[in-house]
N, C-alpha and C. Protein backbone atom coordinates (compact mmCIF):
# COMPACT_ATOMS: atom_id res chain seq x y z
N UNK A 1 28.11 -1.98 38.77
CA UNK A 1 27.01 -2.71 38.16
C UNK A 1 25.84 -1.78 37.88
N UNK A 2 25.43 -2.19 37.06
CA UNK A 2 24.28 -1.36 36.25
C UNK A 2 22.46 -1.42 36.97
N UNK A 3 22.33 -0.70 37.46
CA UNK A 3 20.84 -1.21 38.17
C UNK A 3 20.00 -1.77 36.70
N UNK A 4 18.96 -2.84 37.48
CA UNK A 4 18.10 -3.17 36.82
C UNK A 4 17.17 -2.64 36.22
N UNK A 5 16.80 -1.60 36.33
CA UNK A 5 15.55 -0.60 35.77
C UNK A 5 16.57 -0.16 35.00
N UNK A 6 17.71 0.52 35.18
CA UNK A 6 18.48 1.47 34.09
C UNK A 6 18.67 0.23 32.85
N UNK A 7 18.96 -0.97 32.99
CA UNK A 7 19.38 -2.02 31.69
C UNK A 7 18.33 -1.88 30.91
N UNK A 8 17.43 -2.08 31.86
CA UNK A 8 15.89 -2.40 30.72
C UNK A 8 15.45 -1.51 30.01
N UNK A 9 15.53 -0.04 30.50
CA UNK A 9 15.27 1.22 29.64
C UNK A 9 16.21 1.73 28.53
N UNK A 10 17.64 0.80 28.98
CA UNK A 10 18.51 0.85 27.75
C UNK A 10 18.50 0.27 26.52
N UNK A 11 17.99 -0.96 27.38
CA UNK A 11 17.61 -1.84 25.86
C UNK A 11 16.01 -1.64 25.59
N UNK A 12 15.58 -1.27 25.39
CA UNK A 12 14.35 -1.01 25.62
C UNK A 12 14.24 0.45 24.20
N UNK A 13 15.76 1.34 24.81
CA UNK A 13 15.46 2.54 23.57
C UNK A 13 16.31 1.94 22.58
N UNK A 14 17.44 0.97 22.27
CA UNK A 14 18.20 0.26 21.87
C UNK A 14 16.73 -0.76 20.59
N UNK A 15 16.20 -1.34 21.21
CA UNK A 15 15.45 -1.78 20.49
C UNK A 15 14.18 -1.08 19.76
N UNK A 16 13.99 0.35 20.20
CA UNK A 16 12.65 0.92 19.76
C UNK A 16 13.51 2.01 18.50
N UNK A 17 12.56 1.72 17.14
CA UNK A 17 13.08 2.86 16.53
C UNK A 17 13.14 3.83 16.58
N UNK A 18 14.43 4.72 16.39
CA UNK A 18 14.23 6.39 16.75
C UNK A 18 13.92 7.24 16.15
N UNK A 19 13.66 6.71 15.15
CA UNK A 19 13.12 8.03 13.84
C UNK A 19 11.38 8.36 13.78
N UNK A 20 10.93 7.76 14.64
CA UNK A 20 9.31 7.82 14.62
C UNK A 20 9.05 8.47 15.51
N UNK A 21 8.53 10.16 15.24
CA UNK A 21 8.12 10.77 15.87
C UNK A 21 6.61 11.11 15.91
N UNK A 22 6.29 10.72 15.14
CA UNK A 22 4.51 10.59 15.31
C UNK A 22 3.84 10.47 16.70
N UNK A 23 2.82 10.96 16.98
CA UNK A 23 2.12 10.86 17.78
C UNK A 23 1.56 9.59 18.61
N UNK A 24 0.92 8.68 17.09
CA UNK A 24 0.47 7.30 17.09
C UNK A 24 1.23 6.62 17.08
N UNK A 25 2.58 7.00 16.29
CA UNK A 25 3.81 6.12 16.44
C UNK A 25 4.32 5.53 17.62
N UNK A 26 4.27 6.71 18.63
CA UNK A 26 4.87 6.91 20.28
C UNK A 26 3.70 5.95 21.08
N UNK A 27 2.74 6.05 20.58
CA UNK A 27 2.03 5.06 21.30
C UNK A 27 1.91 4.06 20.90
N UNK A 28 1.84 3.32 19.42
CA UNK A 28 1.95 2.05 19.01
C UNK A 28 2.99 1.42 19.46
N UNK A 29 3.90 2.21 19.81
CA UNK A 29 5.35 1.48 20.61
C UNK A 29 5.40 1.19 22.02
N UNK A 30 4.12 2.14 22.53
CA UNK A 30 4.41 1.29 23.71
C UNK A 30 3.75 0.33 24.51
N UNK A 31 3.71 0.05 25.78
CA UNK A 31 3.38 -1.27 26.23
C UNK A 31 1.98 -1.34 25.79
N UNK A 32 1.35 -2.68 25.49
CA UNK A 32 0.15 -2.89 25.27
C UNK A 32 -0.82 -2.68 26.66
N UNK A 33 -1.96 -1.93 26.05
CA UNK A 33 -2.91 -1.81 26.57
C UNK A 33 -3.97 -2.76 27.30
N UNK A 34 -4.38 -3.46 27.78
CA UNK A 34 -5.25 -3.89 27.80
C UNK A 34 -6.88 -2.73 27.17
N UNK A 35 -8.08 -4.09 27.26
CA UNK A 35 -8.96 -3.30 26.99
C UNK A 35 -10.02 -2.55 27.43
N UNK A 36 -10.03 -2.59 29.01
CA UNK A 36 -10.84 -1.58 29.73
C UNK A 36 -9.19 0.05 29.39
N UNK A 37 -8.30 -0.20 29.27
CA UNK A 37 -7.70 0.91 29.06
C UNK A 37 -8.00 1.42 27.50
N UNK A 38 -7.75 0.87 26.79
CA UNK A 38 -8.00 1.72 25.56
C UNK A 38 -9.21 2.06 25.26
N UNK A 39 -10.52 1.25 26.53
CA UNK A 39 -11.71 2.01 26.35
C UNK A 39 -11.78 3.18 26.97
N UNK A 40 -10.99 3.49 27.96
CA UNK A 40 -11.28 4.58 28.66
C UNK A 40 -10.32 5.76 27.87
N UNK A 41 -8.89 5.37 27.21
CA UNK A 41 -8.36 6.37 26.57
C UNK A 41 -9.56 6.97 25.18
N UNK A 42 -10.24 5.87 24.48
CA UNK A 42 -10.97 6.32 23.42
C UNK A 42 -12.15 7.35 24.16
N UNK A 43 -12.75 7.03 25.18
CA UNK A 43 -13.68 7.78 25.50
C UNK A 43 -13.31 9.42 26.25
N UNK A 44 -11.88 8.92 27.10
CA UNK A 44 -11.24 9.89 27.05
C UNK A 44 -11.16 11.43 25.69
N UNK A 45 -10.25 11.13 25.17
CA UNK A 45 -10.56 11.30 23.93
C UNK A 45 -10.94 12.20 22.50
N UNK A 46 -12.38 11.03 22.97
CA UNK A 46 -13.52 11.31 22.20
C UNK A 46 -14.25 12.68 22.87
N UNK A 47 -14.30 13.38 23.33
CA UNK A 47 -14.72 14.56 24.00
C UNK A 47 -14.12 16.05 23.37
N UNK A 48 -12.86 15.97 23.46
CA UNK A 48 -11.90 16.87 23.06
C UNK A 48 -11.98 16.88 21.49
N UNK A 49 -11.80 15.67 21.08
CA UNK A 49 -11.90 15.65 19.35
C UNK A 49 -12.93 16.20 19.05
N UNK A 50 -14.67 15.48 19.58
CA UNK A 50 -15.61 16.27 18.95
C UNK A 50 -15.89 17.52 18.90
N UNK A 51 -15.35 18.58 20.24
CA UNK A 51 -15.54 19.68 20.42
C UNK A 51 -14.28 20.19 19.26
N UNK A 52 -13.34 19.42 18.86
CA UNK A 52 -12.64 20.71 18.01
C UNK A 52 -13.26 20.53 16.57
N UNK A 53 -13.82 19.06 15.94
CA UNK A 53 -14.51 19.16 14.96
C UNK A 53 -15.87 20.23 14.83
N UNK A 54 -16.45 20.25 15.84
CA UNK A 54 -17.47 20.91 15.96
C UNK A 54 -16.95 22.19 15.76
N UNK A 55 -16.01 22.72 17.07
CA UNK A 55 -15.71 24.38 16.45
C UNK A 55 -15.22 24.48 15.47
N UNK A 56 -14.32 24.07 14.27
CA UNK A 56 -13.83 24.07 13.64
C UNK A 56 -14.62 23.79 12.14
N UNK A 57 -15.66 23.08 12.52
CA UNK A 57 -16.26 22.53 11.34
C UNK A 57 -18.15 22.98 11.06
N UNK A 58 -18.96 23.05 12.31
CA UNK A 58 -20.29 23.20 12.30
C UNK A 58 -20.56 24.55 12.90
N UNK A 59 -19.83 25.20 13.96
CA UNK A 59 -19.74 26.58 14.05
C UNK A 59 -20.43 27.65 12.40
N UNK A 60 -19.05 27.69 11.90
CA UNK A 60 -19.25 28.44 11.29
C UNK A 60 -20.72 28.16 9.25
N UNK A 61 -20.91 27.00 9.97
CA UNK A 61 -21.91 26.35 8.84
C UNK A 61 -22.79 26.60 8.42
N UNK A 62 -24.00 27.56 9.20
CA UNK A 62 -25.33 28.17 9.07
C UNK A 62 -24.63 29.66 8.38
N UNK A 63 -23.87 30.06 8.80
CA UNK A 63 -23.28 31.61 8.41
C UNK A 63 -22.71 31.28 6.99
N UNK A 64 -22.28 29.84 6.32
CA UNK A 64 -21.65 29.69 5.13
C UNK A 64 -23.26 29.66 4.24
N UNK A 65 -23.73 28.45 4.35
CA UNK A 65 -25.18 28.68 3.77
C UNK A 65 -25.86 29.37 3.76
N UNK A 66 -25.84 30.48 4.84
CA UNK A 66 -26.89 31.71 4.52
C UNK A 66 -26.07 32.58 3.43
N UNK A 67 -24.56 32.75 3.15
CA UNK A 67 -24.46 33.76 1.85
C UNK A 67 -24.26 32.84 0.85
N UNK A 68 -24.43 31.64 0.81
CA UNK A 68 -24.46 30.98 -0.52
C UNK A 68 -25.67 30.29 -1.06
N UNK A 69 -26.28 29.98 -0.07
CA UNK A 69 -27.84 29.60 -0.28
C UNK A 69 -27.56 27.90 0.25
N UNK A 70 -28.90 27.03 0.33
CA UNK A 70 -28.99 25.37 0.98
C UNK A 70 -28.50 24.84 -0.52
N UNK A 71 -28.71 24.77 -1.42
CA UNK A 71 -28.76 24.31 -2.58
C UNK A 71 -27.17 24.27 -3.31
N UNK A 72 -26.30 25.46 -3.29
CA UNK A 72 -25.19 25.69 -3.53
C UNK A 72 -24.54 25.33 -2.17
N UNK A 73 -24.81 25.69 -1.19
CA UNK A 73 -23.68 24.87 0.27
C UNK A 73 -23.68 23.67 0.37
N UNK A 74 -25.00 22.80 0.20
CA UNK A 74 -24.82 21.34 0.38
C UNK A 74 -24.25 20.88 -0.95
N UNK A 75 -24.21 21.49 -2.08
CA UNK A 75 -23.58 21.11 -3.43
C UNK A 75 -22.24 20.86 -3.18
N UNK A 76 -21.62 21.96 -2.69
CA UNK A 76 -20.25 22.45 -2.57
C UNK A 76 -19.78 21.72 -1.11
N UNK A 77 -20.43 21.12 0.01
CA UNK A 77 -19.91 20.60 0.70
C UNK A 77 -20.10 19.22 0.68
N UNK A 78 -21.22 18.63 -0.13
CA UNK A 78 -20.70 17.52 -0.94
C UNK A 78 -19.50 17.38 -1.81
N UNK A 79 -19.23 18.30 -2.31
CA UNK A 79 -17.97 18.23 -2.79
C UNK A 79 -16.69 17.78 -2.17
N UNK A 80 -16.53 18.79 -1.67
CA UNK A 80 -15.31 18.80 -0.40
C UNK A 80 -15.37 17.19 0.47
N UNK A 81 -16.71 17.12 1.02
CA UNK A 81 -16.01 15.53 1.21
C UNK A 81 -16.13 14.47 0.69
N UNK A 82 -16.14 14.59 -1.01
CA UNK A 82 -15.69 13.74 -1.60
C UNK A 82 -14.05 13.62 -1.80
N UNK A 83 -13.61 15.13 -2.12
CA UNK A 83 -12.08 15.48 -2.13
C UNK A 83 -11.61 14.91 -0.72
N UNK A 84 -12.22 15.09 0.06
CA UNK A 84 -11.37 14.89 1.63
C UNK A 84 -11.23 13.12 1.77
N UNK A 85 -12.63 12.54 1.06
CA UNK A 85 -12.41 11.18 0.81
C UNK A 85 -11.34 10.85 0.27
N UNK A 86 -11.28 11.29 -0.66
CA UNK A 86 -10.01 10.43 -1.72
C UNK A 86 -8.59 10.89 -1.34
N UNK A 87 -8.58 12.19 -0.97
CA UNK A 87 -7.42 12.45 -0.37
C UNK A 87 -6.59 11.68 0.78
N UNK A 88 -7.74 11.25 1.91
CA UNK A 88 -7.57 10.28 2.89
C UNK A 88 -7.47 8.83 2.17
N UNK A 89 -8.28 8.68 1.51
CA UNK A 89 -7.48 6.83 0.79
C UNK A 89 -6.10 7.13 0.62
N UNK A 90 -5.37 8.51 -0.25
CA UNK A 90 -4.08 8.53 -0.95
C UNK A 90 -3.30 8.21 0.19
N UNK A 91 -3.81 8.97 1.42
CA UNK A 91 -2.61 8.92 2.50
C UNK A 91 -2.46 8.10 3.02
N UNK A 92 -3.75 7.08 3.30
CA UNK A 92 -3.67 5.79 3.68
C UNK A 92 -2.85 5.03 3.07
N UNK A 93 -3.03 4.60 1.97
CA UNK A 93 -2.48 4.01 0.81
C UNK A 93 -0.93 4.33 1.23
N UNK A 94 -0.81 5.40 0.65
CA UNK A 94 1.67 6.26 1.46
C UNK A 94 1.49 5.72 2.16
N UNK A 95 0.83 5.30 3.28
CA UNK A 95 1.41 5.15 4.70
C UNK A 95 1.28 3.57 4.81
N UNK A 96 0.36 3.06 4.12
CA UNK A 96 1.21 1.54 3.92
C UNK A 96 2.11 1.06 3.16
N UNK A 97 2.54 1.72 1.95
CA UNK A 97 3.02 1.48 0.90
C UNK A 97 4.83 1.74 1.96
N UNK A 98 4.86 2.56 2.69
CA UNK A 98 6.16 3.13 3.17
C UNK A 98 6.32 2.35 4.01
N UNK A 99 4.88 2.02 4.83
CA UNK A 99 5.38 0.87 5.92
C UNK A 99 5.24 2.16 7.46
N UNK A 100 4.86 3.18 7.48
CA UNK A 100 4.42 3.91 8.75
C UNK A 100 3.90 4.09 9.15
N UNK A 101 3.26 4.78 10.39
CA UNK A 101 1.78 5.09 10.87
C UNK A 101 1.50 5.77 11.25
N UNK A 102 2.01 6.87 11.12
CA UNK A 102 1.93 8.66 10.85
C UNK A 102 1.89 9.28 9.81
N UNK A 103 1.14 10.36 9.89
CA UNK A 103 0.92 11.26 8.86
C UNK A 103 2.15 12.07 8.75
N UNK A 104 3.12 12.75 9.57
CA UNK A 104 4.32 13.16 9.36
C UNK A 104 5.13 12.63 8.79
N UNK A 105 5.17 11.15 9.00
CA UNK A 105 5.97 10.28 8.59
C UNK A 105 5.64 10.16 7.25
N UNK A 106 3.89 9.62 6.62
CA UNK A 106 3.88 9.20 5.23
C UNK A 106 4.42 9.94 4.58
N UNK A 107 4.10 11.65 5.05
CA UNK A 107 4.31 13.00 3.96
C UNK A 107 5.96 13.43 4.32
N UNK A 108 6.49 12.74 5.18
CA UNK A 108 7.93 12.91 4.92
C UNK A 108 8.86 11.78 3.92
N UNK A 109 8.05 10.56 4.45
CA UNK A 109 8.61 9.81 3.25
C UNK A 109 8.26 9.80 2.04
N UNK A 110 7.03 10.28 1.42
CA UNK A 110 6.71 10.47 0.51
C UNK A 110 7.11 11.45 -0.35
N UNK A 111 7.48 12.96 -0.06
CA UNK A 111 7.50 13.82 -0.27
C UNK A 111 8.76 14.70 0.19
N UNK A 112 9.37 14.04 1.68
CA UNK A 112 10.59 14.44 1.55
C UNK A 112 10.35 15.87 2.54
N UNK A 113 11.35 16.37 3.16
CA UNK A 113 11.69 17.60 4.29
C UNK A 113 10.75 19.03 3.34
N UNK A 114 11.10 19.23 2.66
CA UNK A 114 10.32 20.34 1.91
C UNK A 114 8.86 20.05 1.75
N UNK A 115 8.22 18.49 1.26
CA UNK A 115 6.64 18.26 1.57
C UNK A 115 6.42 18.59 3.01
N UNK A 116 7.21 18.03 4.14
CA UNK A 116 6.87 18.34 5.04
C UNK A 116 6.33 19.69 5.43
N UNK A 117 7.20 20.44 4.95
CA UNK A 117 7.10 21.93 5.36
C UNK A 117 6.13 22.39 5.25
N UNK A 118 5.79 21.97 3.78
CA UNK A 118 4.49 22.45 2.77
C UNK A 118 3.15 21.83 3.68
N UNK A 119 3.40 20.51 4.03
CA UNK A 119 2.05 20.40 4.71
C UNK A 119 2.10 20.76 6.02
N UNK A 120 2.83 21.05 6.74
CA UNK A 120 2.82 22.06 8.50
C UNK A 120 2.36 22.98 8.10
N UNK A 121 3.25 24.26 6.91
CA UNK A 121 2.69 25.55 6.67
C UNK A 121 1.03 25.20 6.15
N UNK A 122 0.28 24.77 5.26
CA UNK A 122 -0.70 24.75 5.17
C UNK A 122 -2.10 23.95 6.00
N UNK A 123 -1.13 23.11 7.26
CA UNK A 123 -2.13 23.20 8.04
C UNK A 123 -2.12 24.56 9.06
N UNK A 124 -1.25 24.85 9.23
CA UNK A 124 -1.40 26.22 9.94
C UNK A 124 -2.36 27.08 8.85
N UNK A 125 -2.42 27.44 8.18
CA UNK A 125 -3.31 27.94 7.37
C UNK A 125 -4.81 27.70 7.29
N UNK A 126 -4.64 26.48 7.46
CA UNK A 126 -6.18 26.11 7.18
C UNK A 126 -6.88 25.85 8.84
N UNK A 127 -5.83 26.24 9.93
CA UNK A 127 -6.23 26.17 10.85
C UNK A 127 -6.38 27.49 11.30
N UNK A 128 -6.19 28.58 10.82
CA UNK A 128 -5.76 29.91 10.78
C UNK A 128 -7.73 30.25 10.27
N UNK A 129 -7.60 29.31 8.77
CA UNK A 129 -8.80 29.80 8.33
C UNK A 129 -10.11 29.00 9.30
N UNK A 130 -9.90 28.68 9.58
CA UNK A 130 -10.77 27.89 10.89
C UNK A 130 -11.44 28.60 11.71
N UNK A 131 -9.87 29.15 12.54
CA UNK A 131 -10.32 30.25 13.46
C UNK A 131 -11.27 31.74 12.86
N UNK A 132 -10.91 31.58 11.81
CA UNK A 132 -11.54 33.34 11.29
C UNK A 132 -12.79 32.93 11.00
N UNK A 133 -13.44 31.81 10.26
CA UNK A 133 -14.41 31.39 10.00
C UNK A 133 -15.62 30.99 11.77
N UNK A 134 -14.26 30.85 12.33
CA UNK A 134 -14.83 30.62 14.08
C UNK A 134 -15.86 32.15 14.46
N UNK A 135 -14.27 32.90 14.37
CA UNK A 135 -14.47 34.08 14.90
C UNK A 135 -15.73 35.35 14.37
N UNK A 136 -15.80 35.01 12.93
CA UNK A 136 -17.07 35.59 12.22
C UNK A 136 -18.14 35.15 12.30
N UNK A 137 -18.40 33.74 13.13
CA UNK A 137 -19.86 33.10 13.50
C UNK A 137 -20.19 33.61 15.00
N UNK A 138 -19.08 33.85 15.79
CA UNK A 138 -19.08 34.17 17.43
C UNK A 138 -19.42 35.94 16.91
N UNK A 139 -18.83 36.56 16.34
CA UNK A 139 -19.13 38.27 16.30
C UNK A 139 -20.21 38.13 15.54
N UNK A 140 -21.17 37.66 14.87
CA UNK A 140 -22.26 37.75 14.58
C UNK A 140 -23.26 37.32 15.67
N UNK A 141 -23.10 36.22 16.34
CA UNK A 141 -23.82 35.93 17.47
C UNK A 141 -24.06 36.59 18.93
N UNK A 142 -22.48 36.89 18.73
CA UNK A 142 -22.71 37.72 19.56
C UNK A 142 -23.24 39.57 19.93
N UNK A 143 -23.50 39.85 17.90
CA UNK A 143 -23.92 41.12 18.07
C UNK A 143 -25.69 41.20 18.38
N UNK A 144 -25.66 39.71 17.50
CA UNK A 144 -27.25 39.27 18.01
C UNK A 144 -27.60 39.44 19.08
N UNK A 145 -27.16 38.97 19.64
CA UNK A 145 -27.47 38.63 21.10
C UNK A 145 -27.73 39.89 21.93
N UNK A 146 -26.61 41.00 21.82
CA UNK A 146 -26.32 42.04 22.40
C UNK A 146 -27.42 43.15 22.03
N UNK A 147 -27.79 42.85 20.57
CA UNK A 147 -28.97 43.70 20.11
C UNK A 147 -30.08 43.59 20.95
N UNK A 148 -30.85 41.78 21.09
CA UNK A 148 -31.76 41.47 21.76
C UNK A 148 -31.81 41.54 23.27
N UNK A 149 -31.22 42.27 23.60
CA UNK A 149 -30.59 42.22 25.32
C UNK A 149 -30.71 43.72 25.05
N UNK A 150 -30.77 44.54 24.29
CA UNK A 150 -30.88 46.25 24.16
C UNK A 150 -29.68 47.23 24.53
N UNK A 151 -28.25 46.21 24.74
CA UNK A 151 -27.26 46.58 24.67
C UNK A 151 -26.76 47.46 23.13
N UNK A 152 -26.07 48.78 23.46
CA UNK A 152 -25.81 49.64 22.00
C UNK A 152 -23.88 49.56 22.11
């Protein structure tokens, strides 16, 4: 005879789809939360996310506007999140239209094993350019710094 915990985890993967490997996927599937928990996972979180938006995004921001000037950076980064707007409706949009709730998923169903590729390789890229854009705001700061401290 089959123990009781082993049946339930059988039917349990028996009934959960297996093709959803998403992140959000893995958790939309599982047991419901109550809501002191999903307050504490959001706040959880929310800590880690802002610090990678921040390095990733406001780090290197004063060092972009100083070689392009306030006038041309806020032009040009108005831009960009208008593109980042509409780009995010499109994906929204795939990802209901397909019926998923991952971004791996929309751009695999949408686009198929080769889109996929295309969008892994170019987030590595643009996470690549992240870091360098990181790394050229930290070696400037930090030569600052080292100057004003009378370090040679």
């Amino acid at each position: 005879p089959e123990h009781p915990d082993v049946a339930a985890r059988r039917r349990h993967r028996m009934a959960t789809p297996q093709h959803s490997h998403g992140l959000y996927t893995m958790y939309s599937e599982a047991e419901p939360l109550s809501k002191w928990q999903e307050h504490r996972l959001v706040v959880a979180a929310s800590g880690p996310l802002l610090l990678a938006i921040a390095g990733s995004s406001l780090l290197p921001l004063p060092c972009a506007l100083g070689q392009v000037g306030f006038v041309a950076g806020t032009a040009l980064m108005l831009l960009i999140a208008a593109v980042n707007d509409y780009t995010t409706v499109l994906m929204v949009r795939a990802a209901a239209r397909l019926g998923v709730s991952s971004y791996e998923e929309a751009v695999l169903g949408s686009a198929g094993r080769t889109g996929l590729l295309a969008a892994r390789i170019s987030l590595v890229l643009l996470l690549f350019g992240s870091l360098c854009g990181n790394q050229a705001a930290i070696s400037e700061t930090a030569s600052r710094a080292l100057d004003m401290a009378g370090v040679e």
